[in-house]
Protein backbone atom coordinates (compact mmCIF):
# COMPACT_ATOMS: atom_id res chain seq x y z
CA UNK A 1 40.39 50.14 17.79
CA UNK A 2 38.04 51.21 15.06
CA UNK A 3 38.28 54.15 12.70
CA UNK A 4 35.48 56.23 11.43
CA UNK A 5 35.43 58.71 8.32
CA UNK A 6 32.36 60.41 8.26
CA UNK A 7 31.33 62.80 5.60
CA UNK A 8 28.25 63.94 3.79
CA UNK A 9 29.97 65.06 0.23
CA UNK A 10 33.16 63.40 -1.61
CA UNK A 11 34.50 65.70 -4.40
CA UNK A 12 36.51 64.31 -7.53
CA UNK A 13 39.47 65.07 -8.16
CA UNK A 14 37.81 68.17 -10.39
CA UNK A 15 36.07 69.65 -7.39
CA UNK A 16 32.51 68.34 -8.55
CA UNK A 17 30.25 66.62 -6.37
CA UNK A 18 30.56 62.41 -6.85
CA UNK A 19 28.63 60.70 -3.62
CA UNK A 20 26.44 62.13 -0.94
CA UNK A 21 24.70 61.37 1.96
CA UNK A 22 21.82 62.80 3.96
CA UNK A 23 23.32 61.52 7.12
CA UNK A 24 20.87 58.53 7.41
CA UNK A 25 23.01 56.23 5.35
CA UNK A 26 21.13 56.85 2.03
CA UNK A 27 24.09 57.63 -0.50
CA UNK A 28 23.22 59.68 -3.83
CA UNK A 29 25.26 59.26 -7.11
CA UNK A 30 26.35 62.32 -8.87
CA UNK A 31 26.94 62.80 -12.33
CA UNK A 32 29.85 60.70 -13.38
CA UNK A 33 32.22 63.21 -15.35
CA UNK A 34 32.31 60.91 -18.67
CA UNK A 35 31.47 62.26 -21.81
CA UNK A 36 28.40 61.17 -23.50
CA UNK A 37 25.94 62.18 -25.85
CA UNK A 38 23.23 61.22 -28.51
CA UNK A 39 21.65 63.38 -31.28
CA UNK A 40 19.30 62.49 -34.01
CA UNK A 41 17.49 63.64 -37.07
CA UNK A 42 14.38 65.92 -36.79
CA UNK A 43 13.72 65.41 -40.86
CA UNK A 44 14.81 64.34 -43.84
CA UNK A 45 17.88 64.70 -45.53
CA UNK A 46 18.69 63.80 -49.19
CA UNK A 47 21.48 62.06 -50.13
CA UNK A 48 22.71 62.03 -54.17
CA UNK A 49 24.00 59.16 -55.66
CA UNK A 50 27.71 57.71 -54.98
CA UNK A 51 28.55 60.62 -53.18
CA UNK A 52 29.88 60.78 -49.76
CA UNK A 53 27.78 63.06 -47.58
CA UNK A 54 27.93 64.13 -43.59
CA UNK A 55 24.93 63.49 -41.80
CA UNK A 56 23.05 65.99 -39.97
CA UNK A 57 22.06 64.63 -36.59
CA UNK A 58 20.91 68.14 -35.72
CA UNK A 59 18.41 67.15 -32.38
CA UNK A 60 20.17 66.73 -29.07
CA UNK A 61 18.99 63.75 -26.96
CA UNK A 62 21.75 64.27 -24.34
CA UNK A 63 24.91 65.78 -24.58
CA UNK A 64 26.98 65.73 -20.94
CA UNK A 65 29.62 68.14 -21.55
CA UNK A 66 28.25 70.36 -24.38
CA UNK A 67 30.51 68.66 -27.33
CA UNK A 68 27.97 67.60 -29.61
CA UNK A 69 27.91 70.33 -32.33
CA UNK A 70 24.47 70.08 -33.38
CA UNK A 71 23.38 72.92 -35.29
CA UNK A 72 26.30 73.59 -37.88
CA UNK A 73 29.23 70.85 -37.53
CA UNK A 74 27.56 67.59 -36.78
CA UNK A 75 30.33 66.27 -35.02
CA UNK A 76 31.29 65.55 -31.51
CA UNK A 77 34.25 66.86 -30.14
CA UNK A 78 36.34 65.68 -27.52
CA UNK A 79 36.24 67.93 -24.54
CA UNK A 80 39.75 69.16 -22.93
CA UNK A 81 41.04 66.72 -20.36
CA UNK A 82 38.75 64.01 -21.57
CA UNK A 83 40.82 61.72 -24.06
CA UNK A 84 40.27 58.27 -23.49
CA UNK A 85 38.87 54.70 -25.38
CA UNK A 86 35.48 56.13 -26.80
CA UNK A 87 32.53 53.51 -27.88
CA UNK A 88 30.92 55.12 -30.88
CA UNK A 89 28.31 54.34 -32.95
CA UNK A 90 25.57 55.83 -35.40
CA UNK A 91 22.52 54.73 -37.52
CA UNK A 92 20.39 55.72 -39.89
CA UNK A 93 17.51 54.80 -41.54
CA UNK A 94 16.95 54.79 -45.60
CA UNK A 95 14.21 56.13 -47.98
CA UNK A 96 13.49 53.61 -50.72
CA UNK A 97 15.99 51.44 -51.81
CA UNK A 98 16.16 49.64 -55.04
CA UNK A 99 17.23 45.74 -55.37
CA UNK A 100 21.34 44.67 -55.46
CA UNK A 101 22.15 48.63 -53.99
CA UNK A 102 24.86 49.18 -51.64
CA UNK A 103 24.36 51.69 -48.43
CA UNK A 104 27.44 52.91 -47.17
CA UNK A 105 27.99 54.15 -43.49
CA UNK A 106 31.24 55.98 -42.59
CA UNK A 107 32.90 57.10 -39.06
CA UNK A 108 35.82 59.81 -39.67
CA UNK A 109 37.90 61.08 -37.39
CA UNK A 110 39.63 64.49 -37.96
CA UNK A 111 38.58 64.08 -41.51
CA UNK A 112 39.69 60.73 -41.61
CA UNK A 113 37.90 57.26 -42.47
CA UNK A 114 37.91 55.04 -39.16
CA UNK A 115 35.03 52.90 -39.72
CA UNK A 116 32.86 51.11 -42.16
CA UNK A 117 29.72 49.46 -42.59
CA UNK A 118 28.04 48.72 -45.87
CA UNK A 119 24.35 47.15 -46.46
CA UNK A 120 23.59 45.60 -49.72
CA UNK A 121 19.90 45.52 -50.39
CA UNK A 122 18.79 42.67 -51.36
CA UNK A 123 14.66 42.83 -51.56
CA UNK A 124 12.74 42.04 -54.92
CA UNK A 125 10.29 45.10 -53.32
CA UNK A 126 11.95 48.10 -55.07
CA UNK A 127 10.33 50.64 -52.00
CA UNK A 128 12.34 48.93 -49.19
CA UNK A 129 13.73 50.84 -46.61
CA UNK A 130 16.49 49.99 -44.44
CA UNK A 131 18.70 50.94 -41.20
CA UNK A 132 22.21 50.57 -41.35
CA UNK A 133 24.77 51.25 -38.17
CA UNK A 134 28.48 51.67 -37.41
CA UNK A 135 30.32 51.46 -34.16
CA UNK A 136 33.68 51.00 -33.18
CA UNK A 137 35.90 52.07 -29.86
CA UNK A 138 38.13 54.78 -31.04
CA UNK A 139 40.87 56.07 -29.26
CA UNK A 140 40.47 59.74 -29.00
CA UNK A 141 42.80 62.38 -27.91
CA UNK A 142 40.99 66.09 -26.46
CA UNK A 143 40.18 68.19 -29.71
CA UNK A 144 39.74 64.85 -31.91
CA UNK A 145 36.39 65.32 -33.51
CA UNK A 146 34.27 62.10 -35.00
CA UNK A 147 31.23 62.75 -37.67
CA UNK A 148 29.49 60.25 -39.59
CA UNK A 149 28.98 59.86 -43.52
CA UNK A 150 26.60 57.53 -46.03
CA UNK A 151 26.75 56.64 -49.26
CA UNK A 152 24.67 55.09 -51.26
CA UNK A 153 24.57 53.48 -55.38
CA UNK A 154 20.77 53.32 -55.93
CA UNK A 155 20.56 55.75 -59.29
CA UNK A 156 19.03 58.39 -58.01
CA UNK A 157 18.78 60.58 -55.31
CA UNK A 158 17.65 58.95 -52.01
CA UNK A 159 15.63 60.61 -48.77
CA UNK A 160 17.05 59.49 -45.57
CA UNK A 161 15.10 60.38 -42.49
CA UNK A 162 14.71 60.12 -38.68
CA UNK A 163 11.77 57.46 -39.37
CA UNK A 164 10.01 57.99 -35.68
CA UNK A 165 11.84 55.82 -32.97
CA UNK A 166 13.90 53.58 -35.05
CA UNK A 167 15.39 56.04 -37.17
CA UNK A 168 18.77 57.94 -37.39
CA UNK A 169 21.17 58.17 -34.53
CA UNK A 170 24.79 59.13 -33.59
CA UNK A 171 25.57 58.68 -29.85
CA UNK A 172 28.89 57.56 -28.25
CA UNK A 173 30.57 57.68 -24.62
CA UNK A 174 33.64 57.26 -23.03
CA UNK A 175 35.15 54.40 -21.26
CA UNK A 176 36.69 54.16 -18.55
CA UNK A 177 37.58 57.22 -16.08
């Protein structure tokens, strides 16, 4: 004896739509509940010398569950009900650099320094420009917010921009259900 389920919607547990079926045996994929996002830079921000500065990653790409903040905060906040092991990451690109200076690039969490990643230029061309990134998986709980900081020691003030496509990003997902 054979059993049959047969149903053209299965729900998760949150009452949103996960699989379909037109009843010919052609399945659809909803949207899978998990957080993600991306945002980027529309223009230039400067950046003075050895001094620790949030970056404004104030154009949406995608943002799943509205928790990007990207006209005020910068930051992405963990949605209620959504804790969980989050990959993270962010980039950004540099204006000129000069020779032997140090970008830094800075994930926080709550306020807090998570994450690190430091360039040190190392051109003889003193109008090099450079992209730097940080990632990590971070642990976050709901209301944990993450934002991203750069410093850099060239002497002077420095523009840092969005650079067309391989410019300045700050994106991140969660893992796992």
């Amino acid at each position: 004896m054979t059993s049959k389920l047969k149903v053209n919607l299965i729900n998760d547990s949150g009452d949103n739509n996960f699989i379909t079926s037109d009843g010919s045996g052609n399945l659809t994929t909803q949207k899978i509940l998990y957080p993600a996002f991306a945002a980027k830079m529309s223009g230039t921000q400067q950046l003075a010398n050895d001094t620790s500065t949030k970056i404004a990653y104030d154009t949406e790409v995608y943002d799943t569950d509205s928790a990007y903040d990207h006209s005020s905060n910068y930051r992405f906040t963990v949605p209620s009900n959504k804790g969980g092991k989050y990959f993270i990451g962010a980039s950004i690109r540099s204006g000129n650099m000069a020779d032997t200076k140090k970008i830094n690039m800075y994930l926080h969490v709550n306020g807090s320094e998570v994450a690190e990643h430091f360039a040190q230029v190392v051109s003889s061309n003193t109008s090099e420009q450079y992209t730097v990134g940080v990632f990590k998986v971070l642990n976050l709980s709901a209301s944990d917010y993450v934002e991203v900081f750069v410093l850099h020691q060239n002497g002077a003030a420095v523009n840092f921009s969005s650079s067309s496509s391989i410019g300045s990003f700050f994106y991140g997902y969660r893992l796992g259900s």
